[in-house]
PDB file of N, CA and C in Angstrom:
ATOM      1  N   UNK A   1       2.812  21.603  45.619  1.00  0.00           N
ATOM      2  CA  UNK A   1       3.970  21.256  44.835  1.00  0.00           C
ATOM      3  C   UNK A   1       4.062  19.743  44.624  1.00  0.00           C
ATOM      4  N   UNK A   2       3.794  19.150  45.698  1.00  0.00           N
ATOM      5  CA  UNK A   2       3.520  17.409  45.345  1.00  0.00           C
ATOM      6  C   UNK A   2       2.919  17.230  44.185  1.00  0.00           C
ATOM      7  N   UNK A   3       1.236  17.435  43.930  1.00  0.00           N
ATOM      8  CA  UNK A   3       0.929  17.321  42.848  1.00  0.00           C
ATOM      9  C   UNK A   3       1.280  17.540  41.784  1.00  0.00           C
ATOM     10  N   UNK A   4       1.917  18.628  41.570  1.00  0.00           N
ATOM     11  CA  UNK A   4       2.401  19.408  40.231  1.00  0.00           C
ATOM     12  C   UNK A   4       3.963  17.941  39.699  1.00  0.00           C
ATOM     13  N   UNK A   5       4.477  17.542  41.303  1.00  0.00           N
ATOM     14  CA  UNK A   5       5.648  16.253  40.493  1.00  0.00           C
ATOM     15  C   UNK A   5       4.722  14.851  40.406  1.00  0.00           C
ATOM     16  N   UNK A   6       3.859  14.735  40.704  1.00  0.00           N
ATOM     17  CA  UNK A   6       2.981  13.776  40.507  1.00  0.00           C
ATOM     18  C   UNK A   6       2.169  13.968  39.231  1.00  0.00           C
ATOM     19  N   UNK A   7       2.170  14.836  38.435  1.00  0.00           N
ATOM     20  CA  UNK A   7       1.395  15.285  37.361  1.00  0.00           C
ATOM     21  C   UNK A   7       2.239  15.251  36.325  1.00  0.00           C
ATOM     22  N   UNK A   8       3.867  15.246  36.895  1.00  0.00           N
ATOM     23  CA  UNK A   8       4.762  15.626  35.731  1.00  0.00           C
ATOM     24  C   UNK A   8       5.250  13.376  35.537  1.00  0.00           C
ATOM     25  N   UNK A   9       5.419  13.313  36.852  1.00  0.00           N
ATOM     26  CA  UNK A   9       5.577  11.834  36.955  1.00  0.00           C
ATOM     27  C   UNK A   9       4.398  11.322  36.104  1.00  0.00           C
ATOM     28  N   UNK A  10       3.372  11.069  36.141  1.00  0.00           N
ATOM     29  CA  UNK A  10       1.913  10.763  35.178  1.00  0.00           C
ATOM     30  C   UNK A  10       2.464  10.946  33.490  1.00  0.00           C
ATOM     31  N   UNK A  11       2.730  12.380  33.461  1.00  0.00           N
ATOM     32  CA  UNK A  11       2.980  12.513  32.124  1.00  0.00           C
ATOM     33  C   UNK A  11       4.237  12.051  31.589  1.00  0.00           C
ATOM     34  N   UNK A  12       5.365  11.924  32.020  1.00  0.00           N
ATOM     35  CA  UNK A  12       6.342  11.223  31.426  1.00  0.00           C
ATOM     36  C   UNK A  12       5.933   9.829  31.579  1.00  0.00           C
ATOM     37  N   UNK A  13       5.588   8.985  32.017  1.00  0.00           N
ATOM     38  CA  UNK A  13       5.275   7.500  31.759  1.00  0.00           C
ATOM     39  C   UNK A  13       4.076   7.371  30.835  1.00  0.00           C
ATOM     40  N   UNK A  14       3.301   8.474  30.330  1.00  0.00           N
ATOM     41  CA  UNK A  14       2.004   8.568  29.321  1.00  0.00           C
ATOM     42  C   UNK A  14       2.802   8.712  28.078  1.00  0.00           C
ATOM     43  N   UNK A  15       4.311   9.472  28.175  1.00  0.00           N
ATOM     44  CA  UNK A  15       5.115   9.656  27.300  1.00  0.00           C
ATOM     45  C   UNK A  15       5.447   8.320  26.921  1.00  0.00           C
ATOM     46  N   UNK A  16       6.090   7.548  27.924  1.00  0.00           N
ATOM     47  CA  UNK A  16       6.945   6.823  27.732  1.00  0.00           C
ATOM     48  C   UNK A  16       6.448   5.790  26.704  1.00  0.00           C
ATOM     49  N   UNK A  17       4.691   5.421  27.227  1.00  0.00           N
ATOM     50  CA  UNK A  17       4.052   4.027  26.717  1.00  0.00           C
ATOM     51  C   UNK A  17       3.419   4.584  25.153  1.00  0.00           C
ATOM     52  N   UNK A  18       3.294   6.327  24.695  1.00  0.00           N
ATOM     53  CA  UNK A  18       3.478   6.525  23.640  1.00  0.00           C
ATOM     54  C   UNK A  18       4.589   6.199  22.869  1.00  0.00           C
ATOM     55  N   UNK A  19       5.283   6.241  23.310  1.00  0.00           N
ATOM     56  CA  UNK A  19       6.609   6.249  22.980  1.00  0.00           C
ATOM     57  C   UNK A  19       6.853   4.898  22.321  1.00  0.00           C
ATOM     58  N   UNK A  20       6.712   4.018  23.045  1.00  0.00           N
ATOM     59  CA  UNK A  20       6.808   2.872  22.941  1.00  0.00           C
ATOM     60  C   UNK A  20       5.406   2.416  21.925  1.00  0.00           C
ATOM     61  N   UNK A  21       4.561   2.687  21.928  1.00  0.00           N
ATOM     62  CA  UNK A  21       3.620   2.310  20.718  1.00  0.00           C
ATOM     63  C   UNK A  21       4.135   2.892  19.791  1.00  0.00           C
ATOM     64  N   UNK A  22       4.524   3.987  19.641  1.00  0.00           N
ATOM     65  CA  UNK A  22       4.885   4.420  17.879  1.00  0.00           C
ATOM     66  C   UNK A  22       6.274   3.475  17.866  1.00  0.00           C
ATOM     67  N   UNK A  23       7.215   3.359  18.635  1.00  0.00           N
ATOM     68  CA  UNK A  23       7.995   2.350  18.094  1.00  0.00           C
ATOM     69  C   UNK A  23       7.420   1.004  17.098  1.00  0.00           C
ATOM     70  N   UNK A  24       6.553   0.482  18.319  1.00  0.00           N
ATOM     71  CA  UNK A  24       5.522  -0.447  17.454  1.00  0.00           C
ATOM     72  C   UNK A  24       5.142  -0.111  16.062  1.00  0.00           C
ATOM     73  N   UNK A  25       4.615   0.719  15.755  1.00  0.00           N
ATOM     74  CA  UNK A  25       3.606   1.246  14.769  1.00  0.00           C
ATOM     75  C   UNK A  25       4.849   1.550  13.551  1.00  0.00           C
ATOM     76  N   UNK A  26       6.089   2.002  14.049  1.00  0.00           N
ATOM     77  CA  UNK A  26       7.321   1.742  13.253  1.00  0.00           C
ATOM     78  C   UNK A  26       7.626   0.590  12.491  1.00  0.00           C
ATOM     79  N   UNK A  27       8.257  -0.239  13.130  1.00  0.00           N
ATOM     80  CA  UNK A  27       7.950  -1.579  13.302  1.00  0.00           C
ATOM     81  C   UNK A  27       7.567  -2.190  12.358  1.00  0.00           C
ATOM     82  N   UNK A  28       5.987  -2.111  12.633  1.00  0.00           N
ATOM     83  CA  UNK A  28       4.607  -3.063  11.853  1.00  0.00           C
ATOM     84  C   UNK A  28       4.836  -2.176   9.924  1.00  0.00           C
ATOM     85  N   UNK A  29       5.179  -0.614  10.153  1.00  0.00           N
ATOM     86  CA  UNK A  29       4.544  -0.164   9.178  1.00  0.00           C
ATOM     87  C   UNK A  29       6.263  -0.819   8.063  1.00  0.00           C
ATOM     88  N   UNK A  30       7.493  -0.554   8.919  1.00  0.00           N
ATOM     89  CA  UNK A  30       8.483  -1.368   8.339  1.00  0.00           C
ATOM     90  C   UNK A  30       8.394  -2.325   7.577  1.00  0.00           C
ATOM     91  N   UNK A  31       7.638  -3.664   8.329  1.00  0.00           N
ATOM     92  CA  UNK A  31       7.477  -4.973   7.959  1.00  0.00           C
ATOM     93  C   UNK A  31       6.358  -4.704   6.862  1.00  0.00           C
ATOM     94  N   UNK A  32       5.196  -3.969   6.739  1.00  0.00           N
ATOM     95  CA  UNK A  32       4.265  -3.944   5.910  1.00  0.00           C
ATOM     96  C   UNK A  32       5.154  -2.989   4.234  1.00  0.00           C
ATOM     97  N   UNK A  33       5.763  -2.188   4.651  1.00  0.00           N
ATOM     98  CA  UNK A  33       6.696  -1.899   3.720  1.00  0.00           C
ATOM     99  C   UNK A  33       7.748  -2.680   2.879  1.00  0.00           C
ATOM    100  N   UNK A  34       7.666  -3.898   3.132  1.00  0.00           N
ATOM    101  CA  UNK A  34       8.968  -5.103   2.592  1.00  0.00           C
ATOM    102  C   UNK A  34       7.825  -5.902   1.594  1.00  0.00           C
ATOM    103  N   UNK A  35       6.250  -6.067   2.142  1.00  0.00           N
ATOM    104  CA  UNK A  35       5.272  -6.915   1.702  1.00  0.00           C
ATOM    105  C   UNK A  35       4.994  -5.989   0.450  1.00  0.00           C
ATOM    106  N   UNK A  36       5.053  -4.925  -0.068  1.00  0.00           N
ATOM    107  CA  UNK A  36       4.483  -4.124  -0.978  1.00  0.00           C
ATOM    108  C   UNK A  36       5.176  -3.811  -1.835  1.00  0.00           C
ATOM    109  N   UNK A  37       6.341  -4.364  -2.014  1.00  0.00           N
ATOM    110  CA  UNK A  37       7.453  -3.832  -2.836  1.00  0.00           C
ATOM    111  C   UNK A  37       8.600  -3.483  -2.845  1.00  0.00           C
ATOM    112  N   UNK A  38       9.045  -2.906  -1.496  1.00  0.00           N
ATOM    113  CA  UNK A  38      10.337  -2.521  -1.554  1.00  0.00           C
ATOM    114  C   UNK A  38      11.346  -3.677  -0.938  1.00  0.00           C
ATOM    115  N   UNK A  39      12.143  -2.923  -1.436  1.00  0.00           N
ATOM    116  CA  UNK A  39      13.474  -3.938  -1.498  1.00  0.00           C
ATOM    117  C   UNK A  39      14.298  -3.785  -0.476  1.00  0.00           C
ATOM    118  N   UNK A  40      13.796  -3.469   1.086  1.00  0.00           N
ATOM    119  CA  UNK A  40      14.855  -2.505   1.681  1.00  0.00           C
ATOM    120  C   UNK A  40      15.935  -1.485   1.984  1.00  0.00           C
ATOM    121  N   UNK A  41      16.140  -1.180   0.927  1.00  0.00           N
ATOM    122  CA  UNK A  41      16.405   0.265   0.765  1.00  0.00           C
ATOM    123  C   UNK A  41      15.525   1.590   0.794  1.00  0.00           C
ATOM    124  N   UNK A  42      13.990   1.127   0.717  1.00  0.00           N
ATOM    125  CA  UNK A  42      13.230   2.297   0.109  1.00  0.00           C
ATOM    126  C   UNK A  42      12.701   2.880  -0.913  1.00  0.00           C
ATOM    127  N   UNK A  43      13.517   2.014  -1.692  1.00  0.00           N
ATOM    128  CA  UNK A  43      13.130   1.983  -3.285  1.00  0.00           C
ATOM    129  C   UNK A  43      12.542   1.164  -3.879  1.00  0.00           C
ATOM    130  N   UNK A  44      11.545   1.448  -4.799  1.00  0.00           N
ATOM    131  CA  UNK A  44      10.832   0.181  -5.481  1.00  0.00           C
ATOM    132  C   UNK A  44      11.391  -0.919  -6.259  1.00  0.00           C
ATOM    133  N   UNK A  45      11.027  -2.005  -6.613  1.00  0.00           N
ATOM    134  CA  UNK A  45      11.798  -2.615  -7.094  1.00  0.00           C
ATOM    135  C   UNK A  45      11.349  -2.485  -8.587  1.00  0.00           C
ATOM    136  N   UNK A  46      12.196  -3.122  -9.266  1.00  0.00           N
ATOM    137  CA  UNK A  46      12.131  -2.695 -11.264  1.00  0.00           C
ATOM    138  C   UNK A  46      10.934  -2.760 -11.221  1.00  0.00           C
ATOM    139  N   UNK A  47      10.083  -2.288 -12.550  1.00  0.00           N
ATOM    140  CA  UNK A  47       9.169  -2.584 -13.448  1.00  0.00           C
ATOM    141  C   UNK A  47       8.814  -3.619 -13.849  1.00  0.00           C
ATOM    142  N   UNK A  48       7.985  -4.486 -14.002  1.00  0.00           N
ATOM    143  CA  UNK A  48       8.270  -5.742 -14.978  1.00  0.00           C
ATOM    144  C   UNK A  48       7.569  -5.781 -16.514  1.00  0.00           C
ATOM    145  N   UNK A  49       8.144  -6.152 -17.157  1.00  0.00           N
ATOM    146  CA  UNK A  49       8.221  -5.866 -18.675  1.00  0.00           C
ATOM    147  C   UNK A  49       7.548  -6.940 -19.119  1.00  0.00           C
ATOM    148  N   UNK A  50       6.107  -7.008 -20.159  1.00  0.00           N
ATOM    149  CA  UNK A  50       5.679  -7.642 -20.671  1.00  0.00           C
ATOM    150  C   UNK A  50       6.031  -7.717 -22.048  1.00  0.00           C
ATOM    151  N   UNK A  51       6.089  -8.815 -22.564  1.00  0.00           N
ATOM    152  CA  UNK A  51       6.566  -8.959 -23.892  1.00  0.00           C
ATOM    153  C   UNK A  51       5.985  -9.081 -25.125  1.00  0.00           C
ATOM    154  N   UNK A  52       6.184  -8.539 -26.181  1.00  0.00           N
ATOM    155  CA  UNK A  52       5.857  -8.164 -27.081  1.00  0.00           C
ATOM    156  C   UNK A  52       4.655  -9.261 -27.574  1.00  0.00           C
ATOM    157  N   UNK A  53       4.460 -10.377 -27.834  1.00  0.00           N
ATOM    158  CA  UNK A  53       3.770 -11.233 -27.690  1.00  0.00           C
ATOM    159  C   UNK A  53       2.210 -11.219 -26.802  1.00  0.00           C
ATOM    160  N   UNK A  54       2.919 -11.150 -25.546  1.00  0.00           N
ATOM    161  CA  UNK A  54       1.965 -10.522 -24.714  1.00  0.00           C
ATOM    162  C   UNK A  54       1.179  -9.589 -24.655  1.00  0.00           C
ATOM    163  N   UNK A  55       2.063  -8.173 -24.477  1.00  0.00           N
ATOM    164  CA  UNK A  55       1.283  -7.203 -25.107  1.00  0.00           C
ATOM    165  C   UNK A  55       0.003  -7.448 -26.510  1.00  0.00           C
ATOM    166  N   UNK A  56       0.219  -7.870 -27.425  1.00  0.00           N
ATOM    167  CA  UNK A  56      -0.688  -8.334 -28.463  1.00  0.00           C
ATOM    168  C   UNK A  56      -1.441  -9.116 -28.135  1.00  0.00           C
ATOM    169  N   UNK A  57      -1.115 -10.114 -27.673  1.00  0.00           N
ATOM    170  CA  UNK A  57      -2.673 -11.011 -26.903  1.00  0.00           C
ATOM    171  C   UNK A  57      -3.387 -10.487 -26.263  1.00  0.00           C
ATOM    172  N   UNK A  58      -3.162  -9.719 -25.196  1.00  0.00           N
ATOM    173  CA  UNK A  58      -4.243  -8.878 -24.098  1.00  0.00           C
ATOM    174  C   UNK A  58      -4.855  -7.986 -25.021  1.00  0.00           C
ATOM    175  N   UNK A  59      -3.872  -7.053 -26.165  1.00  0.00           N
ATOM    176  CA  UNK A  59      -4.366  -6.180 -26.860  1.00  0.00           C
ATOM    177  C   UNK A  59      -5.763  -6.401 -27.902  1.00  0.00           C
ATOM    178  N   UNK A  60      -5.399  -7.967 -28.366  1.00  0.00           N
ATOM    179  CA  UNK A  60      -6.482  -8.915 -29.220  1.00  0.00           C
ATOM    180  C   UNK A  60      -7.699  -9.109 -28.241  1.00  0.00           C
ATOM    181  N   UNK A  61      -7.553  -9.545 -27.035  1.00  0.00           N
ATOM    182  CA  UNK A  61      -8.863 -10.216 -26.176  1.00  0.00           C
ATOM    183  C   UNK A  61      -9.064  -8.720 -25.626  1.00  0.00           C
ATOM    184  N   UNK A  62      -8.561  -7.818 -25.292  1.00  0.00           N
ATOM    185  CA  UNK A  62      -9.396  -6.309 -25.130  1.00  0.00           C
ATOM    186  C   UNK A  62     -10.251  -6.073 -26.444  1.00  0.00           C
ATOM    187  N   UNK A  63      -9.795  -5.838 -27.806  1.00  0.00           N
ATOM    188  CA  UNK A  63     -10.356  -5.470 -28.821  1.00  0.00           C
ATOM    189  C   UNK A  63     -11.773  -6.363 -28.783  1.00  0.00           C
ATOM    190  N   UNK A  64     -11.692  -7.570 -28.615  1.00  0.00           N
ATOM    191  CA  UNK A  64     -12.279  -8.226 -28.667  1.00  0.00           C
ATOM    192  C   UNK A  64     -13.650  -8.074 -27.437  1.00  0.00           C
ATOM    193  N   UNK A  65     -13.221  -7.828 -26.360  1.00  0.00           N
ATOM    194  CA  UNK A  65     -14.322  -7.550 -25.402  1.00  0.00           C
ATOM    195  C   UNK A  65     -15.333  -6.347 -26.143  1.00  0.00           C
ATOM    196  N   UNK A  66     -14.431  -5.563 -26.183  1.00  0.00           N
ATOM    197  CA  UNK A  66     -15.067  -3.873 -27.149  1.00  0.00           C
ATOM    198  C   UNK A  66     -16.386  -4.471 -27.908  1.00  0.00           C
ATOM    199  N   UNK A  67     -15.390  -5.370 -28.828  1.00  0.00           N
ATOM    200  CA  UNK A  67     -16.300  -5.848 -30.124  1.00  0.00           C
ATOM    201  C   UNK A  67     -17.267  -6.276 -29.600  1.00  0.00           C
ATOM    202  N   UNK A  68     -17.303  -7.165 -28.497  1.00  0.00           N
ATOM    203  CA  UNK A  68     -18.600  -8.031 -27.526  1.00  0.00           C
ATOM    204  C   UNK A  68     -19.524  -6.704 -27.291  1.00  0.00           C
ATOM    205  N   UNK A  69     -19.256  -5.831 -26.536  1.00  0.00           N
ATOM    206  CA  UNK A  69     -19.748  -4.837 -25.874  1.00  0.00           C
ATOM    207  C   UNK A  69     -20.681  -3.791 -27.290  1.00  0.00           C
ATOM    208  N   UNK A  70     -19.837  -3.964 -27.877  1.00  0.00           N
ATOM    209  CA  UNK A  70     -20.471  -2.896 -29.102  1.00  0.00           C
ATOM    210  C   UNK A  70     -21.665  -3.726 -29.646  1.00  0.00           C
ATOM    211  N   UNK A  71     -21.346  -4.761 -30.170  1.00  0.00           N
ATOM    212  CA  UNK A  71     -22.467  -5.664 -30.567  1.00  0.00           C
ATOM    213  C   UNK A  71     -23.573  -6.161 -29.395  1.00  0.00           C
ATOM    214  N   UNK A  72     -23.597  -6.233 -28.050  1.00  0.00           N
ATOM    215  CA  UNK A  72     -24.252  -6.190 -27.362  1.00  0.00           C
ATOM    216  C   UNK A  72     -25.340  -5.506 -27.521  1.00  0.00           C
ATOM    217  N   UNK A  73     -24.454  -3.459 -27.145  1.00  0.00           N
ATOM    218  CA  UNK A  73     -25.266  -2.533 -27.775  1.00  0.00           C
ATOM    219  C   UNK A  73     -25.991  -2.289 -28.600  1.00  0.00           C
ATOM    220  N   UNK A  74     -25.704  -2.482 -29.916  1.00  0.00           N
ATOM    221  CA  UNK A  74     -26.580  -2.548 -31.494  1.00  0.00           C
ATOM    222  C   UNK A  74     -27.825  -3.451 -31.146  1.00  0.00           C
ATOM    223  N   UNK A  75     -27.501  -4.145 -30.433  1.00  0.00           N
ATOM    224  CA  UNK A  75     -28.603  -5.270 -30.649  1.00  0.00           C
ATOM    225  C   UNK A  75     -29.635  -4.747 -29.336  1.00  0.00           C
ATOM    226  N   UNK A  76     -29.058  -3.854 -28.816  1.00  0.00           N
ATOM    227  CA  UNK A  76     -30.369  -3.262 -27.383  1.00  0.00           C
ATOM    228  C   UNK A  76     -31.215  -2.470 -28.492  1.00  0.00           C
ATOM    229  N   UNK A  77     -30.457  -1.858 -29.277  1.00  0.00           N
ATOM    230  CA  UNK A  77     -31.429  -0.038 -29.709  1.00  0.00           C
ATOM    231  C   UNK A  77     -32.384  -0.623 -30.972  1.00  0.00           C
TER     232      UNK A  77
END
């Protein structure tokens, strides 16, 4: 019977220092959750909106890569 409270003693302090690491692991994953976006609540924060301007420039220098890429091509075959 000793052993069997010596086995139970073992396992509640194996508990305990689990216990205490997932607190940790709480914690860390908390703080890594504030770095990624959220706003503390849990929720993401807005969208951000590029502007019309913008949109068209990236849209011009994409077209434009294409055009690079296509003419690249023609000129392999």
């Amino acid at each position: 019977m000793a052993k069997l409270g010596q086995i139970m003693k073992q396992l509640r302090g194996q508990r305990n220092r689990t216990q205490q690491e997932l607190d940790g692991l709480d914690q860390a994953i908390a703080a890594f959750g504030k770095l990624v976006g959220t706003n503390g609540r849990g929720r993401p924060r807005g969208r951000r909106r590029l502007s019309v301007a913008a949109r068209r420039k990236i849209a011009r220098a994409q077209k434009a890569r294409w055009a690079r890429l296509r003419q690249a091509k023609a000129a392999k075959a």
